[in-house]
PDB file of N, CA and C in Angstrom:
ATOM      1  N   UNK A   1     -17.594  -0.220  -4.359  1.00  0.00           N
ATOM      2  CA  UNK A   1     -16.457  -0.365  -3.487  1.00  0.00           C
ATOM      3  C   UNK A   1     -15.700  -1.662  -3.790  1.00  0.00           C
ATOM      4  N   UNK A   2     -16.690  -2.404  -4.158  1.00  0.00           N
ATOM      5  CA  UNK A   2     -16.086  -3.957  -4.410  1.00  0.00           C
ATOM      6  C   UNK A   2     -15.510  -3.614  -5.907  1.00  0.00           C
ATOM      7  N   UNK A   3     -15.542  -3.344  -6.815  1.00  0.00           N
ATOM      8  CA  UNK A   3     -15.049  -3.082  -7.789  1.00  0.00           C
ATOM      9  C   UNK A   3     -13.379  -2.218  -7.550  1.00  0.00           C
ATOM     10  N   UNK A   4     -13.368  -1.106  -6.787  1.00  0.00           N
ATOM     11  CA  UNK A   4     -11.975  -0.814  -6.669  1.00  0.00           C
ATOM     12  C   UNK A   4     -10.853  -1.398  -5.810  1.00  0.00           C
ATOM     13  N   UNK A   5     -11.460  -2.123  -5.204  1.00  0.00           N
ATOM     14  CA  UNK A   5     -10.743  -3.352  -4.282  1.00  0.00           C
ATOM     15  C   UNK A   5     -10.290  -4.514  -5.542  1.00  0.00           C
ATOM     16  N   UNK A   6     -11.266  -4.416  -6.147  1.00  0.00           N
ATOM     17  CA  UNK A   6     -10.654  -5.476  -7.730  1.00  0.00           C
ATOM     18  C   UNK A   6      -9.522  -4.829  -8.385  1.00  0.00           C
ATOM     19  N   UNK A   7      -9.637  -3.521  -8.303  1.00  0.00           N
ATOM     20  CA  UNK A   7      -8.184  -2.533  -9.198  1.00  0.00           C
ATOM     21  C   UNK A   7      -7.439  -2.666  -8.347  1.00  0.00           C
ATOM     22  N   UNK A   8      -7.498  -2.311  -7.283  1.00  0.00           N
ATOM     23  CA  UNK A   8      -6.367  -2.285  -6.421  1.00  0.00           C
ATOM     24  C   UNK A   8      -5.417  -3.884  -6.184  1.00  0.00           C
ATOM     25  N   UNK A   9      -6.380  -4.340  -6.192  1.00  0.00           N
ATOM     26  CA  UNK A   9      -6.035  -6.284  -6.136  1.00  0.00           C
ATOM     27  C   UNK A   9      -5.531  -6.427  -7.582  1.00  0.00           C
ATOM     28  N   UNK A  10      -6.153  -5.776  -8.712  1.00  0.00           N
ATOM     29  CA  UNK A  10      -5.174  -6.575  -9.880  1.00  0.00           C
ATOM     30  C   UNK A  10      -3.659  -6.012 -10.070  1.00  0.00           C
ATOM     31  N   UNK A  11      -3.939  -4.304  -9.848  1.00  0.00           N
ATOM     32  CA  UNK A  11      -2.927  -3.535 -10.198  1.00  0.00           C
ATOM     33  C   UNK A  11      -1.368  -4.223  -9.559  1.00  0.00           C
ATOM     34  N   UNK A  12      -1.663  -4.263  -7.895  1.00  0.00           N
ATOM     35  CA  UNK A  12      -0.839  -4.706  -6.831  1.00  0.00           C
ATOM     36  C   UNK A  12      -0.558  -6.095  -7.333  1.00  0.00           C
ATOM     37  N   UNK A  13      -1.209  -6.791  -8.000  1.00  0.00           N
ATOM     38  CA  UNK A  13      -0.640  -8.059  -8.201  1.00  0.00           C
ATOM     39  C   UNK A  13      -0.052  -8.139  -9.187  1.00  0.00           C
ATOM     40  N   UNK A  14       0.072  -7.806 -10.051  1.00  0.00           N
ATOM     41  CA  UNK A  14       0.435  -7.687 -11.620  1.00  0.00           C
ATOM     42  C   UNK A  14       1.523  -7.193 -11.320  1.00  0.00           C
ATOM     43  N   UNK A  15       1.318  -6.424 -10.663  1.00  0.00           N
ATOM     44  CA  UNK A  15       2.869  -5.315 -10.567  1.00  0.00           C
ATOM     45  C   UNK A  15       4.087  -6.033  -9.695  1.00  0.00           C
ATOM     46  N   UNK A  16       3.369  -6.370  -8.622  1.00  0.00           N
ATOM     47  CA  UNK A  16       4.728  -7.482  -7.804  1.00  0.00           C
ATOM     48  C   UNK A  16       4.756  -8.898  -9.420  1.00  0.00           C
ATOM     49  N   UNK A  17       3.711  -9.052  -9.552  1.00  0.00           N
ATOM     50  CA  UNK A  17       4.757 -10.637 -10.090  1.00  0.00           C
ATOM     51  C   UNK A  17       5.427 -10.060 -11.493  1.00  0.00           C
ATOM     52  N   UNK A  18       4.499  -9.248 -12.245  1.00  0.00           N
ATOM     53  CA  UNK A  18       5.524  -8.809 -13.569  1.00  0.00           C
ATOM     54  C   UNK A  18       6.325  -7.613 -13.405  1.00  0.00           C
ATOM     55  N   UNK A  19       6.016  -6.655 -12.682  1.00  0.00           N
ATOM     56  CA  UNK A  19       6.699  -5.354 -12.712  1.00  0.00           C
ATOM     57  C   UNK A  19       7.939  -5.414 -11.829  1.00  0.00           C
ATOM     58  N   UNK A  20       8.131  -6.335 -10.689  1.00  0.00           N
ATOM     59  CA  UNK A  20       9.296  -5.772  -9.510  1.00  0.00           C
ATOM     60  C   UNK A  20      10.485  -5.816  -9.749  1.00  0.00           C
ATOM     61  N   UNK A  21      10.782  -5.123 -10.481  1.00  0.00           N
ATOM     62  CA  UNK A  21      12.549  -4.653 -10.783  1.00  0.00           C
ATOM     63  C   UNK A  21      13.445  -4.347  -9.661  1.00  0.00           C
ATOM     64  N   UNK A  22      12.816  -3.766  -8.724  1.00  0.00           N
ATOM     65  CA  UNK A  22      13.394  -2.999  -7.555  1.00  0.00           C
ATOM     66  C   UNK A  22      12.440  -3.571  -6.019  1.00  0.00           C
ATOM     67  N   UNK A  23      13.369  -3.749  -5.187  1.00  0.00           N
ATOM     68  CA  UNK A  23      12.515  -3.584  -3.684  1.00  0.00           C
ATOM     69  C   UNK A  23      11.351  -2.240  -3.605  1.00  0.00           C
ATOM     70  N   UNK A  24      11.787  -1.300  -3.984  1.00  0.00           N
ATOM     71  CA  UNK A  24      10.969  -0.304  -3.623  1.00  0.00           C
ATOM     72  C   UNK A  24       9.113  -0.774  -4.288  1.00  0.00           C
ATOM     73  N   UNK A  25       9.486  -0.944  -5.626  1.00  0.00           N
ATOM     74  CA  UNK A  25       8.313  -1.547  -6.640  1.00  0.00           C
ATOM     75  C   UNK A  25       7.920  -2.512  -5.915  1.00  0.00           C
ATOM     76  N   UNK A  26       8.403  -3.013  -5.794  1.00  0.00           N
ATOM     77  CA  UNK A  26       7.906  -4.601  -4.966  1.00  0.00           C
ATOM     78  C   UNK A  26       7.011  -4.178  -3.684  1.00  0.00           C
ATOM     79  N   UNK A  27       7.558  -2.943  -2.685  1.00  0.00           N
ATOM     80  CA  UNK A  27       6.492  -2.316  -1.377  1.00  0.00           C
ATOM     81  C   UNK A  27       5.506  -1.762  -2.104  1.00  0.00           C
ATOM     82  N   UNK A  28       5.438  -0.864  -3.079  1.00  0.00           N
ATOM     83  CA  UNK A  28       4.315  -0.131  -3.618  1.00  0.00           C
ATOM     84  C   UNK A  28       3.573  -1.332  -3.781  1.00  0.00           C
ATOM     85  N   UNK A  29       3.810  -2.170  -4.449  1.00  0.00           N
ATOM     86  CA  UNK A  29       2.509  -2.919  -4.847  1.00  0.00           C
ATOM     87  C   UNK A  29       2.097  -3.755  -3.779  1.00  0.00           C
ATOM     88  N   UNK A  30       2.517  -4.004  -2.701  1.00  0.00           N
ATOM     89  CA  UNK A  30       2.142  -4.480  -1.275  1.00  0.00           C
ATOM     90  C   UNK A  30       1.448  -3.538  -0.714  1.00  0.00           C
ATOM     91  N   UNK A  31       1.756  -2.258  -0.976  1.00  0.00           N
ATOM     92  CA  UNK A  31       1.109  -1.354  -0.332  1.00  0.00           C
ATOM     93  C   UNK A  31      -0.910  -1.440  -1.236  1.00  0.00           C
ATOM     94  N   UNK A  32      -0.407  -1.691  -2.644  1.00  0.00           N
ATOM     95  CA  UNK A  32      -1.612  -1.861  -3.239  1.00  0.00           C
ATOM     96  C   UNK A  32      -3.059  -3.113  -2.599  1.00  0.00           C
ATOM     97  N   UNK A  33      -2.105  -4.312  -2.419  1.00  0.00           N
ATOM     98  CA  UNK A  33      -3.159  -5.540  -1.984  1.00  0.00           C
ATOM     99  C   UNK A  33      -2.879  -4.899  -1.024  1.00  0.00           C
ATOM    100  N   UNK A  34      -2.645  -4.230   0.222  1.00  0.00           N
ATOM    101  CA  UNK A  34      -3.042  -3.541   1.419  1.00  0.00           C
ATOM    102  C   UNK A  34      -4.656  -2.920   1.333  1.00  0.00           C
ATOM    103  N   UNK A  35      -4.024  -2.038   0.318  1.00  0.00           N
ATOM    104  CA  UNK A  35      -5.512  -1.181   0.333  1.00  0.00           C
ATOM    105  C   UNK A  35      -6.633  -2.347   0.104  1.00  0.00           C
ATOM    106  N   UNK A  36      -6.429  -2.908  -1.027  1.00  0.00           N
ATOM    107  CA  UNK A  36      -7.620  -4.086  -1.384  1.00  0.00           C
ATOM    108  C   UNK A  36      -8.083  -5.083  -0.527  1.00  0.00           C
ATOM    109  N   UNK A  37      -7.218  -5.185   0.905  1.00  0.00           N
ATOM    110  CA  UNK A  37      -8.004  -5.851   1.233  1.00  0.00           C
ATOM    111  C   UNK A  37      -8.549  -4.779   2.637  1.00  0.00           C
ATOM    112  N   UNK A  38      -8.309  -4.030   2.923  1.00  0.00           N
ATOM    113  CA  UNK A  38      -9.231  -3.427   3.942  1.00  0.00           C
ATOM    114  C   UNK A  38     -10.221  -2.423   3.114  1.00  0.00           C
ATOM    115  N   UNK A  39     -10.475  -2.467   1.772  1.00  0.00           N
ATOM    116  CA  UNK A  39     -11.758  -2.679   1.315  1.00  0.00           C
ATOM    117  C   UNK A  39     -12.762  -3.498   0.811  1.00  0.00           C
ATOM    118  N   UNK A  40     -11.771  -4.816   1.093  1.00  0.00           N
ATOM    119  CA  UNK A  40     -12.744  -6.192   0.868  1.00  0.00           C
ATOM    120  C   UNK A  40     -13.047  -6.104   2.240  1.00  0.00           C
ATOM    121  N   UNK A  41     -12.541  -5.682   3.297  1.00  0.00           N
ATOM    122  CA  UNK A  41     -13.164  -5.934   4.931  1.00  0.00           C
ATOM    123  C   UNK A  41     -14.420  -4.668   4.737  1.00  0.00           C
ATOM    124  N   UNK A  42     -13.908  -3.572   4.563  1.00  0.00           N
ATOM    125  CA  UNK A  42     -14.953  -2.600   4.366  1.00  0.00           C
ATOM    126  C   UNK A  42     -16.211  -3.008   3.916  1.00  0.00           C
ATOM    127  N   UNK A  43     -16.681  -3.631   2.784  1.00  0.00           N
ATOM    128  CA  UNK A  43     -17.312  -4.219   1.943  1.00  0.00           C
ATOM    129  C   UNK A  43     -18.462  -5.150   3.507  1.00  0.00           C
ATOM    130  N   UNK A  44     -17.473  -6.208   3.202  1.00  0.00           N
ATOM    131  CA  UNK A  44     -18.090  -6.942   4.007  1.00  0.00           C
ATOM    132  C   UNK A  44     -18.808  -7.086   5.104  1.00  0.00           C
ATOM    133  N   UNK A  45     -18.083  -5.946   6.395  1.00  0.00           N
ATOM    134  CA  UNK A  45     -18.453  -5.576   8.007  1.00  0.00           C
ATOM    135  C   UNK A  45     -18.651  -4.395   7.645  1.00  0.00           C
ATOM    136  N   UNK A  46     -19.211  -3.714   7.010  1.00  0.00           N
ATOM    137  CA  UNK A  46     -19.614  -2.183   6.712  1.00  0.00           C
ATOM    138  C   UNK A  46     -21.085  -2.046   7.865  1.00  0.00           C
ATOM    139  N   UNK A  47     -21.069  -2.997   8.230  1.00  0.00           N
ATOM    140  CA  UNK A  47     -22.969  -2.688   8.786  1.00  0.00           C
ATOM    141  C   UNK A  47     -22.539  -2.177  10.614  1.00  0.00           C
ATOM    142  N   UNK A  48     -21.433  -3.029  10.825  1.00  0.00           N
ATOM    143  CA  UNK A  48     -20.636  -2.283  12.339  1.00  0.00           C
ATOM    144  C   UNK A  48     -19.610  -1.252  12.456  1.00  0.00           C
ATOM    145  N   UNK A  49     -19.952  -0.197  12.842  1.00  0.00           N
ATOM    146  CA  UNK A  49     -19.632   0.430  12.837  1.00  0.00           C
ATOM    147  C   UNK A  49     -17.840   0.914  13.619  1.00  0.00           C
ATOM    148  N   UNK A  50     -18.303   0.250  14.730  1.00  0.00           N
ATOM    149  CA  UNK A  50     -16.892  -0.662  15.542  1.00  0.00           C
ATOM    150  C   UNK A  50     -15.939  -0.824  14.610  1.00  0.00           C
ATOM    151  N   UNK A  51     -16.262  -1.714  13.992  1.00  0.00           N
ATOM    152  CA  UNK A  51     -15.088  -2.818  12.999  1.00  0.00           C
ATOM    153  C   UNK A  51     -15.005  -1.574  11.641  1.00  0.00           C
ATOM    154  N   UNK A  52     -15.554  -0.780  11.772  1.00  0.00           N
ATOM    155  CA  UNK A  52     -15.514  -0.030  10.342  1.00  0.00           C
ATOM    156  C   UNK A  52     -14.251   1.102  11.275  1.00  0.00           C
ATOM    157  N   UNK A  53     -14.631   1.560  12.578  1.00  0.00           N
ATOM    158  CA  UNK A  53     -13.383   2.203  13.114  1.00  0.00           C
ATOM    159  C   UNK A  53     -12.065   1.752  13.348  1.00  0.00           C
ATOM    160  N   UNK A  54     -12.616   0.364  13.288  1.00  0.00           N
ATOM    161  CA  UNK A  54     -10.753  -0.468  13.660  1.00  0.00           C
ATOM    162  C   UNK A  54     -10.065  -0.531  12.729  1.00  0.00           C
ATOM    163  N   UNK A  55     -10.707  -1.207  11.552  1.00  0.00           N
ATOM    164  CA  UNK A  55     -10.158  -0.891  10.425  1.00  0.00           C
ATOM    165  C   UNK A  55      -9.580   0.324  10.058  1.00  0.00           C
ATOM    166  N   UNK A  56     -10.391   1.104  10.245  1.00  0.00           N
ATOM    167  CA  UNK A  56      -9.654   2.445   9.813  1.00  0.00           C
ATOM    168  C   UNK A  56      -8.610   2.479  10.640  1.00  0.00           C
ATOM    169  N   UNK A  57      -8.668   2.280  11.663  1.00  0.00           N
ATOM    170  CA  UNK A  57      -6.930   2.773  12.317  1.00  0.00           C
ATOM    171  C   UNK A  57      -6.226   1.809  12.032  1.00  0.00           C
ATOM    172  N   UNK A  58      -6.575   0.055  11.459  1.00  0.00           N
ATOM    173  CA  UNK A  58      -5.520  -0.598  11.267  1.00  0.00           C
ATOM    174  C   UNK A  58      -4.742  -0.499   9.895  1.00  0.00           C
ATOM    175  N   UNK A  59      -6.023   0.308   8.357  1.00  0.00           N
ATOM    176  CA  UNK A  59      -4.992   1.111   7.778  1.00  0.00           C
ATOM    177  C   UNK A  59      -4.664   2.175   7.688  1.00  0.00           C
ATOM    178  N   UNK A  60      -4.590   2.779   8.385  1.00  0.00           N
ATOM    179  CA  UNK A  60      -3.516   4.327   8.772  1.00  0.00           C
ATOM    180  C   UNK A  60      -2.351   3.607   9.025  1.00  0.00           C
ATOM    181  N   UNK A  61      -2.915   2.719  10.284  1.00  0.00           N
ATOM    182  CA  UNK A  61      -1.150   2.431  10.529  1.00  0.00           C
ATOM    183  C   UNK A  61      -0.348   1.884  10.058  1.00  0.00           C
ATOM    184  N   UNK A  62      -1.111   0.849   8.643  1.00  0.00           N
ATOM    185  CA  UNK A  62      -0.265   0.193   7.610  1.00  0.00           C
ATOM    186  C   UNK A  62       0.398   0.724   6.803  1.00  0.00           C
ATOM    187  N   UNK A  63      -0.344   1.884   6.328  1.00  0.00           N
ATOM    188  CA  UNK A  63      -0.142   3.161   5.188  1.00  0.00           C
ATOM    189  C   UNK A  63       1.167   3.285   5.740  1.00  0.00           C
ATOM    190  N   UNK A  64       0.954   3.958   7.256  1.00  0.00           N
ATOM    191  CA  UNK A  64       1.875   4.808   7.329  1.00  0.00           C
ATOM    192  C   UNK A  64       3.462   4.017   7.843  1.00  0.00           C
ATOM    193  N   UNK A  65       3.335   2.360   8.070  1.00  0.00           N
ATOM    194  CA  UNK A  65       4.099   1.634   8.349  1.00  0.00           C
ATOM    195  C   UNK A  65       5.180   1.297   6.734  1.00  0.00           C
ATOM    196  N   UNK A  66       4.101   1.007   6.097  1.00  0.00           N
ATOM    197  CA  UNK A  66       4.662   1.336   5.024  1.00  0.00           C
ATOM    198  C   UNK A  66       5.365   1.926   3.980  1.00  0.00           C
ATOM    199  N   UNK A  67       5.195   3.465   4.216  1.00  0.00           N
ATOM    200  CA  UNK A  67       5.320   4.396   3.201  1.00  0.00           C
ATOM    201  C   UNK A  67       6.758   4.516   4.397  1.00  0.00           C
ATOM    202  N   UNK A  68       6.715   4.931   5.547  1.00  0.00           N
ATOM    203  CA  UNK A  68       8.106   4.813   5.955  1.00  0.00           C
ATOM    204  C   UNK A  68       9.057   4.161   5.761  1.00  0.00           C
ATOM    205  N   UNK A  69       9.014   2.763   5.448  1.00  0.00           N
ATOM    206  CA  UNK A  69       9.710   1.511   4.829  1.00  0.00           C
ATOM    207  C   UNK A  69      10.230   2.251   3.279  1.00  0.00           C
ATOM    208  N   UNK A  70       8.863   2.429   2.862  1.00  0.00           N
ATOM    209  CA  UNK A  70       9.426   2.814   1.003  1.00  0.00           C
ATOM    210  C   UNK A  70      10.410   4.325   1.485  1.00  0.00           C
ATOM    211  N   UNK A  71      10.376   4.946   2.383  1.00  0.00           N
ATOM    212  CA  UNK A  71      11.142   6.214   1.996  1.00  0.00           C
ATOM    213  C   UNK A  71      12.654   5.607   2.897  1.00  0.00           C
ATOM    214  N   UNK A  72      12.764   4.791   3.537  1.00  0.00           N
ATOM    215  CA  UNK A  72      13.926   4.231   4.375  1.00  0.00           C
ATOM    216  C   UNK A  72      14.520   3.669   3.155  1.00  0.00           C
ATOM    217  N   UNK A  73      13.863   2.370   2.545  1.00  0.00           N
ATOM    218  CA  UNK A  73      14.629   1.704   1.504  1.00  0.00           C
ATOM    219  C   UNK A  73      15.273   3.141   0.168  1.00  0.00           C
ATOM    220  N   UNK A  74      14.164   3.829   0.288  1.00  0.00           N
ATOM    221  CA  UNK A  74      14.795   4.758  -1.258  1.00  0.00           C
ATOM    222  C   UNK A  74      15.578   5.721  -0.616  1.00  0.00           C
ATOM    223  N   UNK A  75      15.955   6.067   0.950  1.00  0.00           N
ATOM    224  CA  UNK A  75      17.235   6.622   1.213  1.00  0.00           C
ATOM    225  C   UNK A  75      18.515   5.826   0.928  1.00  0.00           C
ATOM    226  N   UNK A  76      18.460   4.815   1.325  1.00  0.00           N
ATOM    227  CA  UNK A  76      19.111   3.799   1.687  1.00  0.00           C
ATOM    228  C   UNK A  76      19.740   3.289   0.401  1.00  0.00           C
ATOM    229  N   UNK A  77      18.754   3.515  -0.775  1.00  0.00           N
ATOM    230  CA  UNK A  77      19.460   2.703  -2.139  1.00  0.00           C
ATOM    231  C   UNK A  77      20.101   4.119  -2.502  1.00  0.00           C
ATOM    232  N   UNK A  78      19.412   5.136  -2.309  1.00  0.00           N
ATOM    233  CA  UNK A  78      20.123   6.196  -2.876  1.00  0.00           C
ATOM    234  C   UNK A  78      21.535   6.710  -2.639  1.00  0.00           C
ATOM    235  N   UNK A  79      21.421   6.472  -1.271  1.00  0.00           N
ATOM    236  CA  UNK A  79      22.344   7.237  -0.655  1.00  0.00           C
ATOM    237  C   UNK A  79      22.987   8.611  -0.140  1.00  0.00           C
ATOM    238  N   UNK A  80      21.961   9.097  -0.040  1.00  0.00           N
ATOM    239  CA  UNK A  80      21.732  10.859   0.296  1.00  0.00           C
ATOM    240  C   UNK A  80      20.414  10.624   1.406  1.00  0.00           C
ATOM    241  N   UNK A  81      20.037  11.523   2.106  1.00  0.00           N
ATOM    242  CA  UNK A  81      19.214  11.932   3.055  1.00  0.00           C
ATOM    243  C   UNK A  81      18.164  12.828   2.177  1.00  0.00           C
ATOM    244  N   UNK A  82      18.562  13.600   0.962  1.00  0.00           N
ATOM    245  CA  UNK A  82      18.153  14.080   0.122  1.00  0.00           C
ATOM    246  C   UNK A  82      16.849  13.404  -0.982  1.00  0.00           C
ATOM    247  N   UNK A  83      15.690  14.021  -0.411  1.00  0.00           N
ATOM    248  CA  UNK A  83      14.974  13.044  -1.519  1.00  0.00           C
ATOM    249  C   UNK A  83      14.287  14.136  -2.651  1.00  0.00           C
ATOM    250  N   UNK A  84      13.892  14.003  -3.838  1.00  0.00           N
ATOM    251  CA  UNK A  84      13.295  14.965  -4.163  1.00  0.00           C
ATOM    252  C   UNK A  84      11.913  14.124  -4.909  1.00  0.00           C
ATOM    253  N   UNK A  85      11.713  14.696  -5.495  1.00  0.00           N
ATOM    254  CA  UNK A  85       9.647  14.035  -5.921  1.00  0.00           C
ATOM    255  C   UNK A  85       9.837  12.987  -6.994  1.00  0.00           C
ATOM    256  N   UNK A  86      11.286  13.464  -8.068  1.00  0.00           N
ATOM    257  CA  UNK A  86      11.417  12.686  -9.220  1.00  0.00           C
ATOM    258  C   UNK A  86      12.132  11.695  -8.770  1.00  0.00           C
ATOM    259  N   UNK A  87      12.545  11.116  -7.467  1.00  0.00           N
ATOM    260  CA  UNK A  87      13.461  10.311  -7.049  1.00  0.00           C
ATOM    261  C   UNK A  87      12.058   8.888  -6.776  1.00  0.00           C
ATOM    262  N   UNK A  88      10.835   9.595  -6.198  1.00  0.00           N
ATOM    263  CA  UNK A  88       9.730   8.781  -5.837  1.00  0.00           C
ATOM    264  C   UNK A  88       9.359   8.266  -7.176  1.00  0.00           C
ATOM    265  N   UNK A  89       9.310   8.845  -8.174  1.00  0.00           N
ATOM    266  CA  UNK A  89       8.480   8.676  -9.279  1.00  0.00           C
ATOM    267  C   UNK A  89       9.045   7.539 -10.260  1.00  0.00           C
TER     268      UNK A  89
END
């Protein structure tokens, strides 16, 4: 687990400081050190079970705080209401 919290932590970082061409790029890879670190919490408080449920709802609601942001900004740059899959990609 600690190992994909390392991918997720390098990918997300690499990508905001060398990759961010665009705002949108720039949330994906926020969205990346997101994941990495509520599996460095996972990791760590895995033995309570409590804190293993909070977590979980505190990333759902990041995910999903997020991914709304990335589809607001990529209406928004686009300019259509219209999104299609190759527009995400």
């Amino acid at each position: 687990m600690m190992f994909y919290s390392l991918i997720f932590f390098v990918v997300g970082l690499f990508s905001a400081l060398f990759f961010s061409l665009t705002v949108l790029m720039y949330l994906i890879s926020i969205e990346f050190l997101v994941i990495s670190l509520v599996l460095v919490l996972f990791v760590c408080y895995g033995y309570n079970s409590l804190f293993e449920f909070f977590t979980f709802l505190v990333m759902v609601v990041l995910e999903s705080v997020l991914g709304l942001v990335l589809m607001l900004v990529l209406v928004s740059a686009s300019g259509s209401d219209f999104m299609s899959f190759s527009d995400v990609i």
